[in-house]
Structures are given as C-alpha cells and as structure tokens.
C-alpha atoms as a PDB file:
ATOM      1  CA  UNK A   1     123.123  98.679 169.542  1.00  0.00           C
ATOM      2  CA  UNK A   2     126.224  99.331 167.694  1.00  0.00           C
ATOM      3  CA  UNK A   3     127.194  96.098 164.646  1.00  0.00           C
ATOM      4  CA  UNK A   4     130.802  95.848 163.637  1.00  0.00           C
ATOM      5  CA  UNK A   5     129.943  95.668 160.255  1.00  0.00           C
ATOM      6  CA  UNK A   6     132.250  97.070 157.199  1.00  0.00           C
ATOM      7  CA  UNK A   7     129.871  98.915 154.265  1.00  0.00           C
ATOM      8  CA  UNK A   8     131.175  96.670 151.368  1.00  0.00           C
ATOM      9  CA  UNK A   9     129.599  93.459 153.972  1.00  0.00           C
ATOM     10  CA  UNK A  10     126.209  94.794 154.068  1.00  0.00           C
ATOM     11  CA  UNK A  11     126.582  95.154 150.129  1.00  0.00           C
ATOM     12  CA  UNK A  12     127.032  91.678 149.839  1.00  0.00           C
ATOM     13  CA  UNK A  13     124.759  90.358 152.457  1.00  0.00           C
ATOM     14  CA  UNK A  14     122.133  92.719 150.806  1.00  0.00           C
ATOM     15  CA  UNK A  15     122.867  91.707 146.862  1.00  0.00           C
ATOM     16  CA  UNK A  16     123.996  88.507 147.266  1.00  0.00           C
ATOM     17  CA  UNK A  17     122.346  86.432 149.835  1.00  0.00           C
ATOM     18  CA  UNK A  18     119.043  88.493 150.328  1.00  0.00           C
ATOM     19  CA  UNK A  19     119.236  89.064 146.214  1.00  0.00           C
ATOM     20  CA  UNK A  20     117.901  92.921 146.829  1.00  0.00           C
ATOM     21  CA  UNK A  21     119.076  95.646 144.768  1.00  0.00           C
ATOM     22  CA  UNK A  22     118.096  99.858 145.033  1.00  0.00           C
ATOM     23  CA  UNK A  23     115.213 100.845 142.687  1.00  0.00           C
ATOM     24  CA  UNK A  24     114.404 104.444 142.204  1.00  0.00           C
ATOM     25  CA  UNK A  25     110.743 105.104 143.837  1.00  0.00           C
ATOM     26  CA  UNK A  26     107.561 104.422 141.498  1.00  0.00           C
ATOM     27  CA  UNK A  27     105.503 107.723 141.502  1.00  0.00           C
ATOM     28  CA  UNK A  28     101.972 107.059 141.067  1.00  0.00           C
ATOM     29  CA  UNK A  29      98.428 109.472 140.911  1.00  0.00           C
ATOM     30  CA  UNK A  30      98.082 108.690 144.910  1.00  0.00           C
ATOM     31  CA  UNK A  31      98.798 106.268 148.088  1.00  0.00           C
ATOM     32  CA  UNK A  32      95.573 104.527 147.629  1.00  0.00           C
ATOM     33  CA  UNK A  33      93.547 103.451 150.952  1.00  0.00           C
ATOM     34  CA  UNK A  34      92.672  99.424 151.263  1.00  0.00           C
ATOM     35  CA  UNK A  35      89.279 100.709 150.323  1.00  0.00           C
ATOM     36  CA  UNK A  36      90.208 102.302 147.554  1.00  0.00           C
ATOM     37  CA  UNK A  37      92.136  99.643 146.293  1.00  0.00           C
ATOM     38  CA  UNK A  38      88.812  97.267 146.879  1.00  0.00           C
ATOM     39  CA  UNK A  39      86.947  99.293 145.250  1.00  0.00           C
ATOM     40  CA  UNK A  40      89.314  99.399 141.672  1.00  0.00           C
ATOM     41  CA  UNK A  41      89.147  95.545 142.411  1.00  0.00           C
ATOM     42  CA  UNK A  42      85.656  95.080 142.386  1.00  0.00           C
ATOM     43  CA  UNK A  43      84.828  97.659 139.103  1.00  0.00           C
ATOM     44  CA  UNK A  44      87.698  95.215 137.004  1.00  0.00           C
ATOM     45  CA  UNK A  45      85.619  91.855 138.041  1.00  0.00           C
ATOM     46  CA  UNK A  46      82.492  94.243 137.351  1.00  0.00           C
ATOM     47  CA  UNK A  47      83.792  94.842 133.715  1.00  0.00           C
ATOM     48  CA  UNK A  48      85.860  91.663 133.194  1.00  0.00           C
ATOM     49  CA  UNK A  49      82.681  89.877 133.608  1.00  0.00           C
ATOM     50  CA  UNK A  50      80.144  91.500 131.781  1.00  0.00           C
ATOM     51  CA  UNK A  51      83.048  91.332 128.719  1.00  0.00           C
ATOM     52  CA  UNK A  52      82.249  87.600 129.419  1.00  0.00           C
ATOM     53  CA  UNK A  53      78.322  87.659 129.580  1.00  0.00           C
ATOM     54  CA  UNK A  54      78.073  90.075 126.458  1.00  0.00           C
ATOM     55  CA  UNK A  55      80.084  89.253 123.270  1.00  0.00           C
ATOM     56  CA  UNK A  56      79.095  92.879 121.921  1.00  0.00           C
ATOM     57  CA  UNK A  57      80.051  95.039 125.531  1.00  0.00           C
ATOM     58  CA  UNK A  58      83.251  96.116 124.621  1.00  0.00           C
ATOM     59  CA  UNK A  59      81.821  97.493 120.885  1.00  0.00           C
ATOM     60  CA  UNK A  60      79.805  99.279 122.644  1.00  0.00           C
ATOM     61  CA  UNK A  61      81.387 101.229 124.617  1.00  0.00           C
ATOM     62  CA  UNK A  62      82.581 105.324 124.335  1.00  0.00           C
ATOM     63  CA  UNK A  63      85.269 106.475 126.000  1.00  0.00           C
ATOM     64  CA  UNK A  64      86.748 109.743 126.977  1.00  0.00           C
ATOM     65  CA  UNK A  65      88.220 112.520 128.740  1.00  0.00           C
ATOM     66  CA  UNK A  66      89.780 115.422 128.626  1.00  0.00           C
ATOM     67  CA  UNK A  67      93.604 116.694 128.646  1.00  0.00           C
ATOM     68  CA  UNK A  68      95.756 119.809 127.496  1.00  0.00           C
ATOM     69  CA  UNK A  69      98.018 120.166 125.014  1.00  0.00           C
ATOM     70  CA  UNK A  70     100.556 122.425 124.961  1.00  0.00           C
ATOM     71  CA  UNK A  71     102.601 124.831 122.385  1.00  0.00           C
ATOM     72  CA  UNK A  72     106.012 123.111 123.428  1.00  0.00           C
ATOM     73  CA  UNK A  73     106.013 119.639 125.626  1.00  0.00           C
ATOM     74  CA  UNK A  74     109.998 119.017 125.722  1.00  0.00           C
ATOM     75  CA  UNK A  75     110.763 115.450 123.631  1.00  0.00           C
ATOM     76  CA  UNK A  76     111.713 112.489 124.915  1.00  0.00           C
ATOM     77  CA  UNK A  77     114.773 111.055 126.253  1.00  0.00           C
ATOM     78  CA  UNK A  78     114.890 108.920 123.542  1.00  0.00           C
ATOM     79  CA  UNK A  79     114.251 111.429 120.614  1.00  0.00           C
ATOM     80  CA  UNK A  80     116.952 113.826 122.175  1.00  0.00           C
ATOM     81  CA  UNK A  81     119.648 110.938 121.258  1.00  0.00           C
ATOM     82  CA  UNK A  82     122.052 112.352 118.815  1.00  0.00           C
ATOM     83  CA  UNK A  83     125.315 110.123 117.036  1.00  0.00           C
ATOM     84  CA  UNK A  84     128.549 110.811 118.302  1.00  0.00           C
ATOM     85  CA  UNK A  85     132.164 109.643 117.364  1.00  0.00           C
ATOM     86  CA  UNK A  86     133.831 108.211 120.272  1.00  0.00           C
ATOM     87  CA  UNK A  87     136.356 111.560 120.459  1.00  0.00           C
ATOM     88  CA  UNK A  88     133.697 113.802 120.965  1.00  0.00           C
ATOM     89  CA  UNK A  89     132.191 114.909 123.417  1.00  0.00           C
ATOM     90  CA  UNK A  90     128.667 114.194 124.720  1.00  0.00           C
ATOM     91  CA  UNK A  91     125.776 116.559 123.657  1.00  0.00           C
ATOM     92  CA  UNK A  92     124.187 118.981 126.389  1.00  0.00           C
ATOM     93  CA  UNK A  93     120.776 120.393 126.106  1.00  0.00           C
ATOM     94  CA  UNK A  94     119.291 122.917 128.641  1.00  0.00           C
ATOM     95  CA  UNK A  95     116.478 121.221 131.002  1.00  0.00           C
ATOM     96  CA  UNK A  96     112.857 122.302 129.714  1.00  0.00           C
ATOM     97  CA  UNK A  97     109.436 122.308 130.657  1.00  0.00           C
ATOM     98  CA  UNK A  98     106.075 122.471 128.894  1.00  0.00           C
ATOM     99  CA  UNK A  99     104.946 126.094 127.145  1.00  0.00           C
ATOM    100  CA  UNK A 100     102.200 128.052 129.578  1.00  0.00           C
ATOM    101  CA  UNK A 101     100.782 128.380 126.046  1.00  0.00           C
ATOM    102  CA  UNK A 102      98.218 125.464 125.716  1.00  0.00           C
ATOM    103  CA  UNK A 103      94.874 124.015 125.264  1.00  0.00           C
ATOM    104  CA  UNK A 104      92.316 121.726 126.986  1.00  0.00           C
ATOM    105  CA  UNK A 105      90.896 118.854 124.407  1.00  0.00           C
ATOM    106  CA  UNK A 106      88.072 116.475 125.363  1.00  0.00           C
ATOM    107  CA  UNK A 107      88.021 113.428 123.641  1.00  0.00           C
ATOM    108  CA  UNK A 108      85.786 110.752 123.139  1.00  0.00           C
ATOM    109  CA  UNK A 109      86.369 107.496 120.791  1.00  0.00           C
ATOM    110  CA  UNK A 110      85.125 103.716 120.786  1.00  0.00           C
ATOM    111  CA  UNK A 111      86.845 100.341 119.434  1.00  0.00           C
ATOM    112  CA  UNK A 112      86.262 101.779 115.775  1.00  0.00           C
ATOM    113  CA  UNK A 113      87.576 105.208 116.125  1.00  0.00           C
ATOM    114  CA  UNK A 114      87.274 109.275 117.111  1.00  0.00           C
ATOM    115  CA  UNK A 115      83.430 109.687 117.697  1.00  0.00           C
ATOM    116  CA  UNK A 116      83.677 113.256 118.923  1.00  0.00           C
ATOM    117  CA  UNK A 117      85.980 115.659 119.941  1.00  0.00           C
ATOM    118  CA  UNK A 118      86.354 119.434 120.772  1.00  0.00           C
ATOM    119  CA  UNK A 119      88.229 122.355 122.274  1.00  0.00           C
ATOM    120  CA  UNK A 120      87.486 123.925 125.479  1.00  0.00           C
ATOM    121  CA  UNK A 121      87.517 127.626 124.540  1.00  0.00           C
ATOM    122  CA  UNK A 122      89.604 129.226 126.910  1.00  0.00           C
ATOM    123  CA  UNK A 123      88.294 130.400 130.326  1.00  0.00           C
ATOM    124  CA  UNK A 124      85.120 128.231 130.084  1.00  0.00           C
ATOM    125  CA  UNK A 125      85.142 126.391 133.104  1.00  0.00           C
ATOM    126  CA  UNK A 126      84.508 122.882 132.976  1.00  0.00           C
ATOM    127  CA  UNK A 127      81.131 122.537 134.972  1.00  0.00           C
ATOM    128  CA  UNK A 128      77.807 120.518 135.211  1.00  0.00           C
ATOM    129  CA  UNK A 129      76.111 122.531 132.498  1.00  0.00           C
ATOM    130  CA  UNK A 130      78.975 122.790 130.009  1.00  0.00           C
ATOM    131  CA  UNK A 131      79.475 119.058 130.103  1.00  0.00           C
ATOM    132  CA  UNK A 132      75.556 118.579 129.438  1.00  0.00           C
ATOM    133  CA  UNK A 133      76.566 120.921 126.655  1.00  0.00           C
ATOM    134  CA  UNK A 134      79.681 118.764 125.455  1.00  0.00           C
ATOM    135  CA  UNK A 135      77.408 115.082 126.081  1.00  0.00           C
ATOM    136  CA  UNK A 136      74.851 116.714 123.532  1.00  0.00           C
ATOM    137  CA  UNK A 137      77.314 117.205 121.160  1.00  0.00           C
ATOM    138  CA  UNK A 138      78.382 113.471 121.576  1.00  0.00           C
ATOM    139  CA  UNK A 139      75.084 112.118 121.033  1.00  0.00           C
ATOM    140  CA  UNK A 140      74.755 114.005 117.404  1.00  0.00           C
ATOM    141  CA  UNK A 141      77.734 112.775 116.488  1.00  0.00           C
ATOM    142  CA  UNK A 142      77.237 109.182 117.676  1.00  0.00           C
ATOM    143  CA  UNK A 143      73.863 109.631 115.453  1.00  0.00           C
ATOM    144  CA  UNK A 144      76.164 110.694 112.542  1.00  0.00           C
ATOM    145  CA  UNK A 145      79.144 108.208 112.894  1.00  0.00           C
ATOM    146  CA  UNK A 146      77.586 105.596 114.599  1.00  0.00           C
ATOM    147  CA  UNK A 147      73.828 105.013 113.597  1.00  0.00           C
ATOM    148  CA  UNK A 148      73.802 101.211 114.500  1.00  0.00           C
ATOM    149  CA  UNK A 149      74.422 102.192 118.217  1.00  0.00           C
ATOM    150  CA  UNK A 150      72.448 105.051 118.140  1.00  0.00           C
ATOM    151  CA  UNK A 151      69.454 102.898 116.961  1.00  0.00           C
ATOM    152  CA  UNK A 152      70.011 100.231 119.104  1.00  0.00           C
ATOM    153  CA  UNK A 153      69.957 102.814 122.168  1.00  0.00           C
ATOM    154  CA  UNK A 154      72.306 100.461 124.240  1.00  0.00           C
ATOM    155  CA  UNK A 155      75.838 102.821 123.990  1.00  0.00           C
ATOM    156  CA  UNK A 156      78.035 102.556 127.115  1.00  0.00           C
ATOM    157  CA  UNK A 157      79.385 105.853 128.714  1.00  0.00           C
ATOM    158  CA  UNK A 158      82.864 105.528 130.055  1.00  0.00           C
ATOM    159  CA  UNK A 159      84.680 108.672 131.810  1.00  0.00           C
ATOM    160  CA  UNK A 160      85.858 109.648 135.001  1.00  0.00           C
ATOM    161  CA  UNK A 161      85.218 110.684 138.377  1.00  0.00           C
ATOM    162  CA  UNK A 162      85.644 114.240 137.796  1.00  0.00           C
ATOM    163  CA  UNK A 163      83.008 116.395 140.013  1.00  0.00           C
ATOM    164  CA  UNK A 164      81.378 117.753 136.914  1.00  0.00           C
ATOM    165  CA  UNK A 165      80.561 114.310 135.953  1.00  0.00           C
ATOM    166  CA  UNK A 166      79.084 113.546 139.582  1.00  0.00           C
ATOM    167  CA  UNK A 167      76.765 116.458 139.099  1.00  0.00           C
ATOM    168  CA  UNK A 168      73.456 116.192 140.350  1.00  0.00           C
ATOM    169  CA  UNK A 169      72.910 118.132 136.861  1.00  0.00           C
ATOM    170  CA  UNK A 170      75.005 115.827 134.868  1.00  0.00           C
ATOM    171  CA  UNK A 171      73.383 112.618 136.090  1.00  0.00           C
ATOM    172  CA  UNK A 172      70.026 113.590 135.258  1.00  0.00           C
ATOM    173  CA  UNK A 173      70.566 114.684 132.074  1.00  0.00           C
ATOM    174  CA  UNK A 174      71.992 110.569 131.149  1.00  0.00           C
ATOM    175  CA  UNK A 175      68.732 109.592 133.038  1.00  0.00           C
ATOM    176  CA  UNK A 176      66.620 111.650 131.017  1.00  0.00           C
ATOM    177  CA  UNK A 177      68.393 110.340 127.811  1.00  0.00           C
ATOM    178  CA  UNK A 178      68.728 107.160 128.363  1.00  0.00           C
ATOM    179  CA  UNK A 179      72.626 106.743 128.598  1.00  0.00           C
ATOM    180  CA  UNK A 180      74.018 103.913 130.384  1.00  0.00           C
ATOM    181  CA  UNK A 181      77.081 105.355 132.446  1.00  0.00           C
ATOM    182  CA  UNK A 182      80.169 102.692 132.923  1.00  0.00           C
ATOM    183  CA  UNK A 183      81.893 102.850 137.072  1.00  0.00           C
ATOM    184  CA  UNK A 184      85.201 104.091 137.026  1.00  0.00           C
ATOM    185  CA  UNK A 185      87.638 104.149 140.187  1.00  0.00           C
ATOM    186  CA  UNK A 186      88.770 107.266 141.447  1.00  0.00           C
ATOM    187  CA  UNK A 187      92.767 107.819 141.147  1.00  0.00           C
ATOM    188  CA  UNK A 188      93.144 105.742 138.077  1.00  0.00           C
ATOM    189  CA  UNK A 189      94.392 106.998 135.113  1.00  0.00           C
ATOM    190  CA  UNK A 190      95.900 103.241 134.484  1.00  0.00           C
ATOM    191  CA  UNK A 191      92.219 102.147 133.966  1.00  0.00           C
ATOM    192  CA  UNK A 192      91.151 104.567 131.445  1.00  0.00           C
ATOM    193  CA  UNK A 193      91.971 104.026 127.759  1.00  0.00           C
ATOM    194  CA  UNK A 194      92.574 108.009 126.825  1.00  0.00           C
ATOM    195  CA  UNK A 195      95.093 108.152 129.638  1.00  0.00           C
ATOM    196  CA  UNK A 196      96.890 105.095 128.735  1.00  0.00           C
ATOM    197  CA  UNK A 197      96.579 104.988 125.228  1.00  0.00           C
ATOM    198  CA  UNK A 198      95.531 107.999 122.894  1.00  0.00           C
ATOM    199  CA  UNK A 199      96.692 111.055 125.229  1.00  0.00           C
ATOM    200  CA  UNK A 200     100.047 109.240 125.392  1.00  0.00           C
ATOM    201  CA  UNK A 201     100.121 108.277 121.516  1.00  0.00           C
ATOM    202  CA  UNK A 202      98.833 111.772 120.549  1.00  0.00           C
ATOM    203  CA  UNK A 203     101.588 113.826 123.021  1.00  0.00           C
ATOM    204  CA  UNK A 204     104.705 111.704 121.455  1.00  0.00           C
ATOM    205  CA  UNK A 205     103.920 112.777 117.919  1.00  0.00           C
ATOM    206  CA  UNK A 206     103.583 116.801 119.632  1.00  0.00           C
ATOM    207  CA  UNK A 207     106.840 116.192 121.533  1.00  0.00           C
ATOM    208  CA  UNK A 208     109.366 118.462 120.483  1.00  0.00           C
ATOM    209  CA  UNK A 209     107.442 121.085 118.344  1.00  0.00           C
ATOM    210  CA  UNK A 210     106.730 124.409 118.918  1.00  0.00           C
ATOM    211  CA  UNK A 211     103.382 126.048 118.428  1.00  0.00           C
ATOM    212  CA  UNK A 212     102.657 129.818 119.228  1.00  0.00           C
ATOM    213  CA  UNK A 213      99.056 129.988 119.305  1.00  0.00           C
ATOM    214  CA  UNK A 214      96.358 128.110 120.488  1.00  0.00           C
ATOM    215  CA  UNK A 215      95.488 127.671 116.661  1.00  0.00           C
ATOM    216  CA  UNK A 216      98.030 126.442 116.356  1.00  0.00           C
ATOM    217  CA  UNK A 217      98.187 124.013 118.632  1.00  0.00           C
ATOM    218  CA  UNK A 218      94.774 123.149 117.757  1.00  0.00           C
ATOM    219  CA  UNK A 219      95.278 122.009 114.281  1.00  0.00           C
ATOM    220  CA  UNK A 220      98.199 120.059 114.911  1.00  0.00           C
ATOM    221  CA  UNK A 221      96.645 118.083 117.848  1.00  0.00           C
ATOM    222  CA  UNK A 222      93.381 117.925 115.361  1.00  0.00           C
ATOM    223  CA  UNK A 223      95.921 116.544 112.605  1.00  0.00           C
ATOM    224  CA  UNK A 224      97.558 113.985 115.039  1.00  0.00           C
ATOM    225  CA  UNK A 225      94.236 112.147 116.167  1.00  0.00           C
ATOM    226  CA  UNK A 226      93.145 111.335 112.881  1.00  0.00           C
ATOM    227  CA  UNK A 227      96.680 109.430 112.796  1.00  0.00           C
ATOM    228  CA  UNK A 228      95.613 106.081 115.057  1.00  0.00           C
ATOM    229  CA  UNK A 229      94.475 102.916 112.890  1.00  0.00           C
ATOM    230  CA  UNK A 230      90.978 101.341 113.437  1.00  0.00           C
ATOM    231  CA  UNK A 231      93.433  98.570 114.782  1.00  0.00           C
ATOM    232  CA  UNK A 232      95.214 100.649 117.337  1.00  0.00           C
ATOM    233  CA  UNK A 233      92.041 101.465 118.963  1.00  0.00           C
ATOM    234  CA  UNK A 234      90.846  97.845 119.212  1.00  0.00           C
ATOM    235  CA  UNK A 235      94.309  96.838 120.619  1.00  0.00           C
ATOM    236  CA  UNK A 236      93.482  99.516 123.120  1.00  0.00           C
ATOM    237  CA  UNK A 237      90.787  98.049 124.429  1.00  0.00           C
ATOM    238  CA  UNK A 238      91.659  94.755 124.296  1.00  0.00           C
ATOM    239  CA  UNK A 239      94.933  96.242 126.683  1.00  0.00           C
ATOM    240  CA  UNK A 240      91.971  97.888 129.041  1.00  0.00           C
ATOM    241  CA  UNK A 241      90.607  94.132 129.283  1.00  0.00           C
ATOM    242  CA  UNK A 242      94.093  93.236 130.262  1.00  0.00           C
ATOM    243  CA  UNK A 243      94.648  96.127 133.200  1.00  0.00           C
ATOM    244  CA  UNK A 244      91.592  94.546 134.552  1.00  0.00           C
ATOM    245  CA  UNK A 245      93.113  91.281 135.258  1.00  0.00           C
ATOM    246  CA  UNK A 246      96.352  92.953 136.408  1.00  0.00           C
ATOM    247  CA  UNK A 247      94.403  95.455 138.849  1.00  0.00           C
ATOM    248  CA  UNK A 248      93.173  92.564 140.060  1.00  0.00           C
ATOM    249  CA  UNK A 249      96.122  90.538 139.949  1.00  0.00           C
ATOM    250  CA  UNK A 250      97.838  93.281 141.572  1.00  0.00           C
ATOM    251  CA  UNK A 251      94.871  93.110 144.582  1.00  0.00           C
ATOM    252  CA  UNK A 252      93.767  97.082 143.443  1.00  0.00           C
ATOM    253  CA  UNK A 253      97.396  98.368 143.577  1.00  0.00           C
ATOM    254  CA  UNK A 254      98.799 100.604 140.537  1.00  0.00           C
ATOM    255  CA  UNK A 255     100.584  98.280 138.435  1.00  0.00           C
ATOM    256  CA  UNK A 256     102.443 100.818 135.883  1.00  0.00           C
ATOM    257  CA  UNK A 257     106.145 100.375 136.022  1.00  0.00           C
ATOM    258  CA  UNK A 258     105.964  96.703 136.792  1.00  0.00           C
ATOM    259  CA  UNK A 259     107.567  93.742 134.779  1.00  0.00           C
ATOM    260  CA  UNK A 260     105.022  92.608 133.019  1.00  0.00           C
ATOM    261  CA  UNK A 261     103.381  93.756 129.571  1.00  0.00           C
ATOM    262  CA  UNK A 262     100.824  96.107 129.797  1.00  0.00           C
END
C-alpha cells in the first residue's frame, strides 16, 4: 500500500512525536544467543556475590590475558587535533592502519599491581603446554611479589575462555597445584579487567609512535606498564564490580557504548 506522505513529514512524525533520532550501529565481539547472555548473567551474580560473602575476594584475585602490540597503532582522533586560524584550511592526514610489525604480551596483575608478565617469542604457538609453561612462571613470581597470597594458598585465577585454557592439560595442571580458577563468559572482553582497563591504558600511551623492531616494541610496552598507580588498578576492579551490576542490569547484553558510566 502506497502513503501520501512528503519526506520532511515522516522527519517530524519520527523526531518529534515518536522522539527517535538515527544512531550509527554499536559493533560489539558477537550477536550473543539468550543463552549466552544467561550465562554472562549468572557468572556477574556468581562474582557480585561472593564480593559480598568475602571482604578479602577481590584482593585476591589475578588477572590476565594476553594482547599484541604493535610497531605503529595510528593515534587517536583526539591526539590528531591540531590549532587552526579560522582562514586556514583544515588539516588532512592519510588514513592508517596498525604496523604488521608487532608482538604478543601476556599479562597478569591483581588490585596492587603487575605480578607477571612476558613476551611470546615469535612463532611459539600459544598451546596447552606453553601456557602450563607461562602459569609456572606466574606462580614464582606470585611467591616473589606476593608472599602473603602465596602462603595463604587461596589466590584466584581469572582469564579467559581461550581453548588453551580449556585444555584437558591446562586444567590439570591448576588441579594438581592447587589454583582456584575464576568463570569467565565467553565473548566478553567488557568483563575482563586487561581488556577494559590496562590493554586500553597501555595502547593510548603507544598510539602514535613508531617502533622498528620487536625490541623495540618490547621495551617501550615494558616501560609503559610500569606507568599505572597502585590506585588505578584498584579503581579497575572496583569498575569490574560495577560491569557486573550493569551486565546484569543490562539482562547479559553488551553494555559498552551506552549512557551510563562505566
């Protein structure tokens, strides 16, 4: 059926008496299924409430994961803004991507601080064994930086759901040692402080700069996580007990991009 209705009408009927405007579409990781979405609902009550039961659950908890870093990530929209007179005209800059030239970091760090971190050396592949390898590595240096928990025995292991970590392999070594393992929903980077917080905070200070070697790269990145305050990682986690209530708020749908404060 054919309306007789001018353009410029629908505008109004559509901005002023339904109140809608035209919003650019949010990407996001992946169209989660109801059960998915029930399932990131039920881990944030999970956490939220043993945060309530145990004063001490958030302190002891280690979190990580691992990311790349490259030699060039192009800055910012806001650090490309330049002063102009009103005469002149506006600055162009060629569109840019990040360098091939780059390296994989994993990451691991608690309410005080960095516990561990290292390189992947380039063309390991990120398996089962090399991630028994890497969780070894983690308990010496919890031992070394943080003897209290490492006495105690009762440190909380929070990563993702990559398949390495699902290993048959994997999850027997934590049995055998005795490390408590944290759930995690799949497709949620908006649930996991290193993708919300420190990979974020670390890439902005990177933005920009050019590194030719992996070295290179290396020591800079190296440089830039010892830059975070003792503060800025407990207002981390105290934003992580926040995107619990939202996910939950938000009935297990991604949240990012919405009006209120993260």
């Amino acid at each position: 059926m054919i309306v007789n209705v001018s353009y410029g009408t629908v505008q109004t009927i559509l901005t002023c008496d339904l109140n809608m405007h035209r919003v650019a579409a949010k990407f996001v990781p992946r169209i989660l299924t109801p059960e998915q979405k029930e399932h990131r609902v039920a881990i944030c009550q999970e956490l939220r409430q043993r945060a309530v039961d145990d004063p001490s659950f958030m302190s002891r908890v280690i979190t990580g994961d691992v990311g790349w870093v490259h030699g060039y990530d192009p800055e910012t929209k806001q650090q490309s803004l330049l002063w102009k007179s009103p005469g002149s005209p506006g600055p162009k800059k060629a569109r840019q991507s990040c360098s091939a030239t780059k390296s994989k970091l994993i990451v691991f760090f608690d309410i005080r601080g960095i516990v561990h971190h290292e390189y992947i050396p380039e063309g390991q592949t990120v398996k089962a064994e090399f991630c028994c390898k890497v969780l070894r590595r983690l308990r010496k240096d919890i031992r070394r930086k943080r003897l209290e928990l490492w006495c105690a025995g009762n440190c909380l292991l929070h990563e993702d759901n990559a398949p390495s970590r699902r290993a048959l392999v994997t999850r027997e070594f934590l049995a055998h040692k005795g490390i408590i393992t944290l759930p995690h929903p799949s497709y949620s980077p908006d649930l996991a402080p290193c993708d919300f917080f420190l990979f974020p905070k670390m890439k902005l200070q990177l933005k920009g700069r050019c590194f030719d070697r992996v070295e290179e790269i290396q020591r800079e990145s190296q440089n830039v996580l010892g830059t975070p305050r003792e503060q800025d990682f407990q207002h981390a986690f105290q934003q992580w007990q926040r995107r619990w209530d939202r996910c939950v708020a938000a009935q297990g749908d991604y949240f990012e991009g919405d009006t209120a404060q993260t």
